[in-house]
Each structure stands twice: as structure tokens, then as C-alpha cells.
N, C-alpha and C. Protein backbone atom coordinates (compact mmCIF):
# COMPACT_ATOMS: atom_id res chain seq x y z
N UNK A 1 0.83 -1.19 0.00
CA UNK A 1 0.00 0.00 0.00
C UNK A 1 0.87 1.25 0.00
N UNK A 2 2.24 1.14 0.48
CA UNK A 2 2.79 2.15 0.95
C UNK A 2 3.52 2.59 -0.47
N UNK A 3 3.82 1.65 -1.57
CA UNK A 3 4.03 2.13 -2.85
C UNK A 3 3.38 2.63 -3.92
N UNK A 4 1.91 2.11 -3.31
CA UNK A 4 1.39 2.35 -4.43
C UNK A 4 0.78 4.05 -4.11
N UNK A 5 0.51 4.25 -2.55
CA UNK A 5 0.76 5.93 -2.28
C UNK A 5 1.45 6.75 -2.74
N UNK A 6 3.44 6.23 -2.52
CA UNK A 6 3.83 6.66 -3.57
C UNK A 6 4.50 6.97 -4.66
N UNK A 7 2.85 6.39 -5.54
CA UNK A 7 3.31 6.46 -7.12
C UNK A 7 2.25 7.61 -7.06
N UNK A 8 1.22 7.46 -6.56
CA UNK A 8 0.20 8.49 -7.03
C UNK A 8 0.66 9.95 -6.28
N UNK A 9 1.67 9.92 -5.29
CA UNK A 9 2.11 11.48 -5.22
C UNK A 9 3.36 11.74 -6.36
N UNK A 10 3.61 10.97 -7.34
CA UNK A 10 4.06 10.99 -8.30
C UNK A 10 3.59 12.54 -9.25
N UNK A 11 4.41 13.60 -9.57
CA UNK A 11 3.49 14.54 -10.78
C UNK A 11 3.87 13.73 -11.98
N UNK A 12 2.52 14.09 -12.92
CA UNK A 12 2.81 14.18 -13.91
C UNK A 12 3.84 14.84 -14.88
N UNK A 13 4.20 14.53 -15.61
CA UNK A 13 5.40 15.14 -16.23
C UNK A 13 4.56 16.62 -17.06
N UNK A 14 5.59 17.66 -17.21
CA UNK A 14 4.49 19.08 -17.49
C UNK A 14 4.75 18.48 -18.89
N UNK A 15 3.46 19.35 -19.66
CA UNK A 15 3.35 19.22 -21.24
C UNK A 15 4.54 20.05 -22.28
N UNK A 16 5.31 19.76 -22.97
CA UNK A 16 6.48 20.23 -23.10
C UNK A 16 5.66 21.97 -24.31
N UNK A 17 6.31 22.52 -24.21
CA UNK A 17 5.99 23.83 -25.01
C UNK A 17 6.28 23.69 -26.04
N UNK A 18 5.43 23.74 -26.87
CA UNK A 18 5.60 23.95 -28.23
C UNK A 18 5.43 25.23 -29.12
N UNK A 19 6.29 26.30 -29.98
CA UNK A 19 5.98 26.69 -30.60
C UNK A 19 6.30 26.54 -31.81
N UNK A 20 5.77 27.26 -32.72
CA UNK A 20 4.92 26.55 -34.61
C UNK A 20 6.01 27.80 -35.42
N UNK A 21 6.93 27.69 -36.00
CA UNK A 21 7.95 28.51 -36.92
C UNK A 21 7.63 27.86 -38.17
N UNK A 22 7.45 28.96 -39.03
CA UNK A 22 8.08 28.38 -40.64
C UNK A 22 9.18 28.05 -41.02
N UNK A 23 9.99 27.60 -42.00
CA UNK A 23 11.10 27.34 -42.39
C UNK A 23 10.81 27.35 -43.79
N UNK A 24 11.66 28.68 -44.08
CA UNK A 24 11.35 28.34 -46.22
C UNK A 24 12.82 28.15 -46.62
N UNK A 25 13.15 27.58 -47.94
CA UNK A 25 14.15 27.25 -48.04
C UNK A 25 15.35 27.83 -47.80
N UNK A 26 16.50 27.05 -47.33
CA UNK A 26 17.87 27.86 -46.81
C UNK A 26 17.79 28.40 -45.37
N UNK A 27 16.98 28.25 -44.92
CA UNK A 27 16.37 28.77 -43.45
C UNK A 27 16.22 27.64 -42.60
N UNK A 28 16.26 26.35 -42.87
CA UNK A 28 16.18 25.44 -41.65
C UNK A 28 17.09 25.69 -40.55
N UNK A 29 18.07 25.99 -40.09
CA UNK A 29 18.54 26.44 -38.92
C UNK A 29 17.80 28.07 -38.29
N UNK A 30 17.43 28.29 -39.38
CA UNK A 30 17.31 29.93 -38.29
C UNK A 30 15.72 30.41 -38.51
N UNK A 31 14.48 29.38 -38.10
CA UNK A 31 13.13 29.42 -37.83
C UNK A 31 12.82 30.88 -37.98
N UNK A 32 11.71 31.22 -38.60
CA UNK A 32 11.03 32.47 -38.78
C UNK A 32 9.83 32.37 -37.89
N UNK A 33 8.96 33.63 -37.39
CA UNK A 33 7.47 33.34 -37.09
C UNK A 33 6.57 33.41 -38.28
N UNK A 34 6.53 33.63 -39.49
CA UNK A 34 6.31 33.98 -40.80
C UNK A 34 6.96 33.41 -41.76
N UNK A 35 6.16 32.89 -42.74
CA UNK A 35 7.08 32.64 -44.10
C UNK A 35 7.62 33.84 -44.47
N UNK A 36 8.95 33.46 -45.75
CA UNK A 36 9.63 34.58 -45.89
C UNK A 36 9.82 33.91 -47.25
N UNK A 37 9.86 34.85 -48.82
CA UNK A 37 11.00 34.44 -49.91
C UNK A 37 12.20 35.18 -49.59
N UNK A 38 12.67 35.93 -48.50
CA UNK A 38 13.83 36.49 -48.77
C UNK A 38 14.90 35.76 -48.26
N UNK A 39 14.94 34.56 -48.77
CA UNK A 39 16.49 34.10 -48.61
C UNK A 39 17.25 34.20 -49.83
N UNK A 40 18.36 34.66 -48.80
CA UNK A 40 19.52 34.85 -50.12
C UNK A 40 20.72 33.85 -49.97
N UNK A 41 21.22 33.59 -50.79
CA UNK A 41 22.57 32.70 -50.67
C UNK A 41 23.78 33.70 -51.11
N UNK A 42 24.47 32.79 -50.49
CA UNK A 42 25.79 33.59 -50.92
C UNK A 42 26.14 33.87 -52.67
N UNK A 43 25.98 33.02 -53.10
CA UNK A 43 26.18 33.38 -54.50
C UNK A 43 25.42 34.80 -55.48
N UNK A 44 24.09 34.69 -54.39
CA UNK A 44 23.43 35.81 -55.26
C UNK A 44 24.01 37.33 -54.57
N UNK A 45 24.41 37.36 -54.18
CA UNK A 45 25.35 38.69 -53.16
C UNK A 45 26.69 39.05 -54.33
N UNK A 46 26.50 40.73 -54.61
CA UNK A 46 27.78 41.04 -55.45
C UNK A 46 28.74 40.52 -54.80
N UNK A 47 29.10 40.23 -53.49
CA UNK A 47 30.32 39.83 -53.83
C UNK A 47 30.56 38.21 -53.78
N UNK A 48 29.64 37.49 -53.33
CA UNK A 48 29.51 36.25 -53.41
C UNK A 48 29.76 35.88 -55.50
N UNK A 49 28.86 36.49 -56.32
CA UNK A 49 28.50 36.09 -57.39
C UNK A 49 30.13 36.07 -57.72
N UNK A 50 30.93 37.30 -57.60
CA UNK A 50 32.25 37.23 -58.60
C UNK A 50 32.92 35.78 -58.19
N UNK A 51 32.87 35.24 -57.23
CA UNK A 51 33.53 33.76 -57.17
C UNK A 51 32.65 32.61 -58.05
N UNK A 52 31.35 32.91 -58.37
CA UNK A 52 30.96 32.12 -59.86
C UNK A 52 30.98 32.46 -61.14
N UNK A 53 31.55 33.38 -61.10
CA UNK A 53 31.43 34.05 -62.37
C UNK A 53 31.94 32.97 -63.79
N UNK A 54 30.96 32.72 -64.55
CA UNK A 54 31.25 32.00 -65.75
C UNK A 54 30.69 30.73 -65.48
N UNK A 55 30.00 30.87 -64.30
CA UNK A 55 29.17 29.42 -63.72
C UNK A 55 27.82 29.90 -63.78
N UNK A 56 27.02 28.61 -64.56
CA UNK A 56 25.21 28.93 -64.64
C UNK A 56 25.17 28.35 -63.52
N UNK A 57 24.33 29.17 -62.44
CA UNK A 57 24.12 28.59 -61.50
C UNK A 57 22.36 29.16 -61.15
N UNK A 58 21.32 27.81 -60.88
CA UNK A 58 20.52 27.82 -61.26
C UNK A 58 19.37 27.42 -59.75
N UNK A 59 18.62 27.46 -59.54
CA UNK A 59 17.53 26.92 -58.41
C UNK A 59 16.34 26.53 -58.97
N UNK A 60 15.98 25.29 -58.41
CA UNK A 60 14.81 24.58 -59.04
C UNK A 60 14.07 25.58 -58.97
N UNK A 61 13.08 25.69 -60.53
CA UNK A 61 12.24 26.31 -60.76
C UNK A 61 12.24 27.93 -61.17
N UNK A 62 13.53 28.32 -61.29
CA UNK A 62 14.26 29.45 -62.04
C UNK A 62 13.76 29.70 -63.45
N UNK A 63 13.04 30.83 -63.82
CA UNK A 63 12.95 30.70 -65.34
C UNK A 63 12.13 30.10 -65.43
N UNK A 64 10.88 29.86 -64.91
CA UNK A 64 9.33 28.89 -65.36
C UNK A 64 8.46 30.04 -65.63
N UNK A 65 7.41 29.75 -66.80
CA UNK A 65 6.76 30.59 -67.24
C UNK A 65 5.28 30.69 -66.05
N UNK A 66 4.97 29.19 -65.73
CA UNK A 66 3.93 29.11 -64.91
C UNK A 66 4.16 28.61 -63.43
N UNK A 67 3.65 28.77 -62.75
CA UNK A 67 4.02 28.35 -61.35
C UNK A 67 3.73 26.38 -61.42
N UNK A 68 4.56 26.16 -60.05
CA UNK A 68 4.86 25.08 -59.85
C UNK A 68 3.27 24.12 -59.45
N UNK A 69 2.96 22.79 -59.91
CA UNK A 69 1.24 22.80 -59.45
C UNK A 69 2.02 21.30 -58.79
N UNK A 70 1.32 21.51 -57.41
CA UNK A 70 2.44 20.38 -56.87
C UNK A 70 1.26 19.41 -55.71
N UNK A 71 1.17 18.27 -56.26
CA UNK A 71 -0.07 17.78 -55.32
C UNK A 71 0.87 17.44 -53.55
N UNK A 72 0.10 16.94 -52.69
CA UNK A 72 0.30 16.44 -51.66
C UNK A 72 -0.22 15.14 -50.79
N UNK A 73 0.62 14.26 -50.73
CA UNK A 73 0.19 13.18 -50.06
C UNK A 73 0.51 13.30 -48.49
N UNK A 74 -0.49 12.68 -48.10
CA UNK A 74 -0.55 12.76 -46.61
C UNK A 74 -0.99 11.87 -45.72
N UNK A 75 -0.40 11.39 -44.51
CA UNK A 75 -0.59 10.28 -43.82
C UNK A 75 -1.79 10.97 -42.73
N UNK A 76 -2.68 10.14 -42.04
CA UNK A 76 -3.44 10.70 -41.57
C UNK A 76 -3.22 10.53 -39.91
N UNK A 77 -2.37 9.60 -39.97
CA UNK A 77 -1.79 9.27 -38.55
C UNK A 77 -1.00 10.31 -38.08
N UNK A 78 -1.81 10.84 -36.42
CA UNK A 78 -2.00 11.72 -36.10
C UNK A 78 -1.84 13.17 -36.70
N UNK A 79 -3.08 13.44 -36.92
CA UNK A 79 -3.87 14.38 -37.69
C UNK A 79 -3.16 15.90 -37.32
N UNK A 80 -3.35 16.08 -36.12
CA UNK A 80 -2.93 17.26 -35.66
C UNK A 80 -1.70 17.96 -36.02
N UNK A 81 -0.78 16.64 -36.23
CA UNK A 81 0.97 17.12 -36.55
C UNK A 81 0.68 17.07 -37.72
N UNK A 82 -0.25 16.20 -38.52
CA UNK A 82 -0.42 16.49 -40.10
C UNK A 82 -0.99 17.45 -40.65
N UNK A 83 -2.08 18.34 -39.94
CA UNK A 83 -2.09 19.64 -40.30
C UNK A 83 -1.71 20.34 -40.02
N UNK A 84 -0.66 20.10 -39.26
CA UNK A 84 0.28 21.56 -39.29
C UNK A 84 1.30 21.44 -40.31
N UNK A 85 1.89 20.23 -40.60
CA UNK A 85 2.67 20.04 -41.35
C UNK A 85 2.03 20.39 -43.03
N UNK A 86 1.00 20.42 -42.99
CA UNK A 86 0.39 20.49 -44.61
C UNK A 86 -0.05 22.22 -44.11
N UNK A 87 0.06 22.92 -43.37
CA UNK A 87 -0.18 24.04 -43.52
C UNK A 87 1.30 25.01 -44.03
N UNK A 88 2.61 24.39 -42.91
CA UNK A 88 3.64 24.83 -43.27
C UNK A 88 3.59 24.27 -44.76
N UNK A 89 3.62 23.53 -45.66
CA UNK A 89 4.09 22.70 -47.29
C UNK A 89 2.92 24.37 -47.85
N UNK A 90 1.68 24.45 -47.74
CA UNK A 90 1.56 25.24 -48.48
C UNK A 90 2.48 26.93 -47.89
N UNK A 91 2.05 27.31 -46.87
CA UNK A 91 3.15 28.05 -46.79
C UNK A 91 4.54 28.60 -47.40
N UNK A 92 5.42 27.43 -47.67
CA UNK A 92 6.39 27.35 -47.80
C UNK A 92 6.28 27.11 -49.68
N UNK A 93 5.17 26.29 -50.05
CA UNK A 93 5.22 26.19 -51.74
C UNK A 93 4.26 27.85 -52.03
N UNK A 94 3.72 28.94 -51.36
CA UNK A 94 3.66 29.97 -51.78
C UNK A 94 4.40 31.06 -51.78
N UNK A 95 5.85 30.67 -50.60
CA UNK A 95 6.49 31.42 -50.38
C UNK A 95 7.60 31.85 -51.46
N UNK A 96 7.53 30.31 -52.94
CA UNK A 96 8.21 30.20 -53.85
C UNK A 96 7.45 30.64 -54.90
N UNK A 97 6.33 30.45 -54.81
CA UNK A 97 5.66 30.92 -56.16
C UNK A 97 4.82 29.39 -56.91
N UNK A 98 5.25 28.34 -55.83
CA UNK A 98 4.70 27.46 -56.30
C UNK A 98 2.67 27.30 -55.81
N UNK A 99 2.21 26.21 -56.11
CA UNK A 99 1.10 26.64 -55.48
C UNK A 99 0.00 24.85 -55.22
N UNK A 100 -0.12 24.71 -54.34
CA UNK A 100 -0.86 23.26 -54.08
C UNK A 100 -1.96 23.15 -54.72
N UNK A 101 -2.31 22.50 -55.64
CA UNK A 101 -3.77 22.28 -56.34
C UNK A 101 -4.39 20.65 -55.65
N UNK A 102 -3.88 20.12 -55.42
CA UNK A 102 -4.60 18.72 -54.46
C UNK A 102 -3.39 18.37 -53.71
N UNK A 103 -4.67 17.91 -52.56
CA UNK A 103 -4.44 17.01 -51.44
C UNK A 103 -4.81 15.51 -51.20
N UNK A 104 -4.25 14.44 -51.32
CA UNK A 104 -4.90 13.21 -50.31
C UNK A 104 -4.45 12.46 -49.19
N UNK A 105 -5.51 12.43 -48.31
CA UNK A 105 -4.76 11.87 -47.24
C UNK A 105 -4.86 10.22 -47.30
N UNK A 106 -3.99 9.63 -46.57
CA UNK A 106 -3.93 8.22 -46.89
C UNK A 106 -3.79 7.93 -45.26
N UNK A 107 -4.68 6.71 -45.34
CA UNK A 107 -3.95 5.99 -43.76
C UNK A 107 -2.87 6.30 -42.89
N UNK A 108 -1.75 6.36 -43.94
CA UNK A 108 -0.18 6.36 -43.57
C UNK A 108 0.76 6.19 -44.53
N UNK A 109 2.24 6.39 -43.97
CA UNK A 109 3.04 6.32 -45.42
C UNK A 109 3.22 5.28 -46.00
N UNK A 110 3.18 4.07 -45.31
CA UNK A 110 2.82 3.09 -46.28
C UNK A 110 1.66 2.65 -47.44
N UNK A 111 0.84 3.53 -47.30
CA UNK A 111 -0.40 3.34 -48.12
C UNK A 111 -0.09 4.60 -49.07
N UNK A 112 0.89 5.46 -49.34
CA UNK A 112 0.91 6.56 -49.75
C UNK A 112 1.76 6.12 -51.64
N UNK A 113 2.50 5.26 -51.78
CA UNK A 113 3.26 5.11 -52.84
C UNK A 113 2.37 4.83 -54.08
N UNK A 114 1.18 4.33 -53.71
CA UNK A 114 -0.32 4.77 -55.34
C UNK A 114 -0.69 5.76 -55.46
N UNK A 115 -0.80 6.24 -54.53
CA UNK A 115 -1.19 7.94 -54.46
C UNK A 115 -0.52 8.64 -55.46
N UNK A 116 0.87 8.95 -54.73
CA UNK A 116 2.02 9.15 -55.60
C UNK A 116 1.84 8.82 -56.96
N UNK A 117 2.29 7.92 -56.88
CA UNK A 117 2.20 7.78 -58.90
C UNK A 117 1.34 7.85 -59.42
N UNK A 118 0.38 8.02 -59.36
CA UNK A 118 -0.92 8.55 -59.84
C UNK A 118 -1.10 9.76 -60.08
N UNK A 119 -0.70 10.60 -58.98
CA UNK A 119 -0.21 11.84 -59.25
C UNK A 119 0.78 12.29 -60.00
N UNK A 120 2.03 11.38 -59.99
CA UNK A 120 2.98 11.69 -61.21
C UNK A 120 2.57 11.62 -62.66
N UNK A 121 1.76 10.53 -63.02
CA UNK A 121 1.05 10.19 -64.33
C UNK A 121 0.37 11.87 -64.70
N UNK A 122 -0.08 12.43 -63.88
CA UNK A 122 -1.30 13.66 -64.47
C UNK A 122 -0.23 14.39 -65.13
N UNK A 123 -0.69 14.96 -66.30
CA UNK A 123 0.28 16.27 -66.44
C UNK A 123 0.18 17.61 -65.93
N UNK A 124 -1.07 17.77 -65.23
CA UNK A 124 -1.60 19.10 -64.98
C UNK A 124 -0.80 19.04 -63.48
N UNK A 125 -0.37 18.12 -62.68
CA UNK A 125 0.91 18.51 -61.51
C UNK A 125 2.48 17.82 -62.33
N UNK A 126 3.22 18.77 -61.28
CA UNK A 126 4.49 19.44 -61.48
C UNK A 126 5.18 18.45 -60.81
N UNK A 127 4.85 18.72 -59.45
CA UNK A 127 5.75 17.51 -58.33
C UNK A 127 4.94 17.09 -57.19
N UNK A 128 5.25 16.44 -56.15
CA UNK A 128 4.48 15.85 -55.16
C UNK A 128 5.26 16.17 -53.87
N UNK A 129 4.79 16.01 -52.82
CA UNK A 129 5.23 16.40 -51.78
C UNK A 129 5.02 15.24 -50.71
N UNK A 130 5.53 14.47 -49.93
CA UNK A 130 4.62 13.10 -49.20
C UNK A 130 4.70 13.34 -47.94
N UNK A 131 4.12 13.95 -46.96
CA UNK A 131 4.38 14.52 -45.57
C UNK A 131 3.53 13.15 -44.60
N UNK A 132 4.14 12.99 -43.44
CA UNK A 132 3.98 12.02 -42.89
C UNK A 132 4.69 11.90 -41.62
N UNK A 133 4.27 10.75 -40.61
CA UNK A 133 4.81 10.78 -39.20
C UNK A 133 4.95 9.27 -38.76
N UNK A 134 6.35 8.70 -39.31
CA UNK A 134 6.42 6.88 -38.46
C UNK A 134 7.17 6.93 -36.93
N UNK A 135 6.10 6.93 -36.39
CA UNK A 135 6.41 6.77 -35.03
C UNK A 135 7.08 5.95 -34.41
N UNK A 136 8.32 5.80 -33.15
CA UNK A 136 8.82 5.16 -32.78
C UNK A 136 7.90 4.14 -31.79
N UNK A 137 8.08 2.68 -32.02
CA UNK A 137 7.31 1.40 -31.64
C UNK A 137 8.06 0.78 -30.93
N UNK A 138 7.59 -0.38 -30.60
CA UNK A 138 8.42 -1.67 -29.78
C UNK A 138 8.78 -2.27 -30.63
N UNK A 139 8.45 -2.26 -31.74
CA UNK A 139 8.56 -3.34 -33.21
C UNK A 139 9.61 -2.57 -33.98
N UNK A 140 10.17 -2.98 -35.15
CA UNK A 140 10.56 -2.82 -35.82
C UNK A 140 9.83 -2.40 -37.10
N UNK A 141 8.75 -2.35 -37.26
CA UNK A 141 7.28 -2.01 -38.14
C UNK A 141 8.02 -0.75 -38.72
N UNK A 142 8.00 0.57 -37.79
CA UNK A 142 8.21 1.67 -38.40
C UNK A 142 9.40 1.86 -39.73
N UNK A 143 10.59 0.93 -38.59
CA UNK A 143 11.83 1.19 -39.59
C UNK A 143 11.61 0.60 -41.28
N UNK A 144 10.71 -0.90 -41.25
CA UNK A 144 10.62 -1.46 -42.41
C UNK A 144 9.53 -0.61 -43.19
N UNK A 145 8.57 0.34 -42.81
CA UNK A 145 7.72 1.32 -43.66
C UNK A 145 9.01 2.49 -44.50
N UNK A 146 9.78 2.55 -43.47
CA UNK A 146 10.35 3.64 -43.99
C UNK A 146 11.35 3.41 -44.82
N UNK A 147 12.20 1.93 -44.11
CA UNK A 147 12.89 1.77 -45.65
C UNK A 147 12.00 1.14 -47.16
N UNK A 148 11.57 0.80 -46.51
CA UNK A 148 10.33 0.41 -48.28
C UNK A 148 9.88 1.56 -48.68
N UNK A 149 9.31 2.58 -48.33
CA UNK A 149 8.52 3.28 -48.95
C UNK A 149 9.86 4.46 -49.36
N UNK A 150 10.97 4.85 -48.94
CA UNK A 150 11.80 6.01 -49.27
C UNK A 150 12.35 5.57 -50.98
N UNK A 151 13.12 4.33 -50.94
CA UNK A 151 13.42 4.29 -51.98
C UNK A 151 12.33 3.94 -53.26
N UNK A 152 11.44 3.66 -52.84
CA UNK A 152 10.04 3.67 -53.91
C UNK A 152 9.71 4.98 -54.05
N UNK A 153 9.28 5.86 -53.12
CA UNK A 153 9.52 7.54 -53.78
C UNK A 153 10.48 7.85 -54.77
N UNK A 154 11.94 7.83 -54.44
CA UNK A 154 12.81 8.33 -55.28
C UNK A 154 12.94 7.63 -56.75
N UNK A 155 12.47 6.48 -56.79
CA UNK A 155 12.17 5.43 -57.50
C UNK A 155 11.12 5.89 -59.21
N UNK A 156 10.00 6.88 -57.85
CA UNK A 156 8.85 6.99 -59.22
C UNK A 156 9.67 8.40 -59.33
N UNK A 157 10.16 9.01 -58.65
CA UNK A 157 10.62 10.35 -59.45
C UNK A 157 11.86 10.37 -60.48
N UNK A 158 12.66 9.21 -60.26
CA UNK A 158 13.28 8.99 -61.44
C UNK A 158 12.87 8.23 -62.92
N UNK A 159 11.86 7.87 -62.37
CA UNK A 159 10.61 6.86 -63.32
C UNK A 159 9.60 8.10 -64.03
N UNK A 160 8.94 8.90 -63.50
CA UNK A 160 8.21 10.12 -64.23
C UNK A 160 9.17 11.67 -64.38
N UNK A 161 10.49 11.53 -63.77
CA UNK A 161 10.81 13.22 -63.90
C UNK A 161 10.12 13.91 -63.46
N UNK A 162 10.03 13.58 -62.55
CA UNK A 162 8.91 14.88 -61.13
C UNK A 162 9.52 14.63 -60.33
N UNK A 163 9.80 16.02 -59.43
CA UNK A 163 10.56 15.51 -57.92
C UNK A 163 9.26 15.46 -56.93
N UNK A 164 9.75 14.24 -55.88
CA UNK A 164 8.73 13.58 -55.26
C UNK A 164 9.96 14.07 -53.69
N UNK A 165 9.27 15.13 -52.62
CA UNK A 165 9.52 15.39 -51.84
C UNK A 165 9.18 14.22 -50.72
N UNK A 166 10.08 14.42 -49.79
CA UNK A 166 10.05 13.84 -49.01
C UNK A 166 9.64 14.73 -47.32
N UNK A 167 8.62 14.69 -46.82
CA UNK A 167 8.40 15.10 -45.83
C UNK A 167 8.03 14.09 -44.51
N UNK A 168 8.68 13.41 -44.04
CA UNK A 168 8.14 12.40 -43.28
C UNK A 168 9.57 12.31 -42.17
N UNK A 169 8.51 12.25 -40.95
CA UNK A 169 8.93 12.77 -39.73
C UNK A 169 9.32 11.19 -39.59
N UNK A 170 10.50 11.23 -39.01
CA UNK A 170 10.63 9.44 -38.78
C UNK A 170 11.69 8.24 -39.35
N UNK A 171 11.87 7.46 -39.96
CA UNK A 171 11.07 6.60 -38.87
C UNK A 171 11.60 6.21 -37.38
N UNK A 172 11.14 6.01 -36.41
CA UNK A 172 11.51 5.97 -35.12
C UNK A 172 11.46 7.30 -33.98
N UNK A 173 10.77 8.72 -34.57
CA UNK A 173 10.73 9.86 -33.66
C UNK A 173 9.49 9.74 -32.98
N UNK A 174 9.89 10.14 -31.89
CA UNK A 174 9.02 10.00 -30.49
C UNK A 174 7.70 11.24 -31.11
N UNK A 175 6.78 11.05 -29.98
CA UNK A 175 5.88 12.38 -30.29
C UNK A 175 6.55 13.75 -30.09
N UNK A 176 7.31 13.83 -29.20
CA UNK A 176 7.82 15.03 -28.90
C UNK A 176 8.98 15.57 -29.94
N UNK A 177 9.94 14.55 -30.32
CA UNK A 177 10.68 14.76 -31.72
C UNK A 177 9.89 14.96 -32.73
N UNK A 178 8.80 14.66 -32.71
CA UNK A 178 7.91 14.74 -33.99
C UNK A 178 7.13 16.19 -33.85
N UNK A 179 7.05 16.96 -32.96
CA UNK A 179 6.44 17.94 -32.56
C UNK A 179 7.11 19.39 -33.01
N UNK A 180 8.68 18.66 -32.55
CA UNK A 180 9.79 19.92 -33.21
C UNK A 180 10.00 19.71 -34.02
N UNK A 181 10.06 19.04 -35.08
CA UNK A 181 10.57 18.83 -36.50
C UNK A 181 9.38 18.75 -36.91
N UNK A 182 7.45 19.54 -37.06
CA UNK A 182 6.91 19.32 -37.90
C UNK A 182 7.17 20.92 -39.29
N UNK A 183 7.99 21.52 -38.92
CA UNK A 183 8.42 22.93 -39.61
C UNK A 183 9.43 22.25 -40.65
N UNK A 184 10.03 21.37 -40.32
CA UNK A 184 10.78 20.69 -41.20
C UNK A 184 10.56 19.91 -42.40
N UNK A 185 9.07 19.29 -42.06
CA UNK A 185 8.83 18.32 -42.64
C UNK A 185 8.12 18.59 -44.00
């Protein structure tokens, strides 16, 4: 009796704080509260450029007449980190000029690789985006989703010439790793 007293003067552990940053490209170390296009690289800086000089140096999607039409696949396992994570993807694809025309959500990332190519087949999208969360288990489950399904992504994007993003939190991050890295994803 005298242990089980105390466990229950035991606290609960506090709820860890979370706050929600964008990250647009070139910016993953240094979180914004706002999307931003103003990243610059060194190369585009007068004095950065004279060390390329006589070098085409180029960034996906440089020189397109129409914006980027880029669908999104999405795991539905746990929802909450998945809409935030599909709020930052559009965010971050308007912050380029690109722009999301569909969404589907799927079970999970293992159910996500038909999706995908289906979406690669259309011509009216550009590229795909696959955002997702394999949670760390007692099993080994997560790790074998994630190695099957990564190289089958890169797989259909060398198979249709569409880049097929990878957004997937995992495999093996806790909820709380998964909480800080959904700006990433």
C-alpha cells in the first residue's frame, strides 16, 4: 500500500511547449514566425556572385513561365501534426511561387506510394510532396515502412521526372521529436 501511495504522489510530467515557426528554403537552422522568400545565398550577393562568375548557377524552378502545381500526399496518422505540417508545405510552396492544387490523405506512409504515382502520371501537376509521421514502436514495423517506402519515392521520381519530396517525420521519432521537426517536414 505504501508504494502504491507513492506512485500516485508521483506529478505528472508538465506538457512540453511547443511553438509553430516556418522554415522556407535555406532557413532550416534559423526558424522564422512567418514565411519569408527572402532568402539569399551567398552566391546571389555582389560579392559572393564574382567567385561564380562563368558558372550557370541555377535553383529549381528558375525561369518557369507558370508556377509550380504540386499535389500532396498525406498520412493521416496523427492528424494534428499532419495539419500543421500540410499548412507549413503550403506556406512554404507559396512562399516560392509554387502553389498546391490537391491534397490526399492516406492511412499512412505506407499506403501513400499509389497515391504518388498517380499523381505523377497527371500532367496538370508538377511535383508531389509526401508529408507524414512513423512513429517510434516496440517493433521494428516503423523502420521497415520507412525503408520500403523512401526508396520507392525516389524510385517513381526517377521513373516520371517529377521531384517527389520527401516530408516524413521518422522513422523511429518520439511524439515530442515529432512535434519539433513538424516545420521541417
Amino acid at each position: 500500500a505504501a508504494t502504491a501511495a507513492a506512485a500516485d504522489d508521483v506529478a505528472a510530467p508538465a506538457p512540453l511547449e511547443q511553438s509553430y515557426e516556418f522554415h522556407t528554403p535555406g532557413s532550416v537552422q534559423e526558424p522564422t514566425p512567418t514565411p519569408s522568400a527572402d532568402v539569399v545565398f551567398r552566391h546571389q550577393t555582389a560579392e559572393g556572385a564574382a567567385a561564380w562568375e562563368g558558372v550557370k548557377v541555377t535553383h529549381i524552378g528558375d525561369g518557369l513561365d507558370t508556377p509550380v502545381r504540386m499535389a500532396v500526399v498525406i498520412g493521416e496518422f496523427h492528424n494534428v501534426l499532419m495539419d500543421d505540417c500540410l499548412d507549413d508545405a503550403r506556406a512554404s510552396a507559396e512562399a516560392v511561387g509554387a502553389s498546391i492544387t490537391d491534397v490526399t490523405w492516406v492511412p499512412g506512409t505506407y499506403e501513400a506510394p499509389l497515391v504518388v504515382r498517380n499523381y505523377l502520371r497527371r500532367d496538370d501537376i508538377d511535383a508531389v510532396v509526401v508529408l507524414g509521421y512513423i512513429e517510434a514502436g516496440s517493433t521494428l514495423h516503423g523502420e521497415e515502412m520507412g525503408a520500403t517506402c523512401s526508396p520507392i519515392f525516389k524510385g517513381l521520381e526517377l521513373e516520371f521526372d517529377k521531384p517527389v519530396g520527401m516530408g516524413i517525420i521518422g522513422p523511429g521519432a518520439t511524439a515530442e521529436q515529432a512535434a519539433l521537426r513538424v516545420a521541417y517536414a
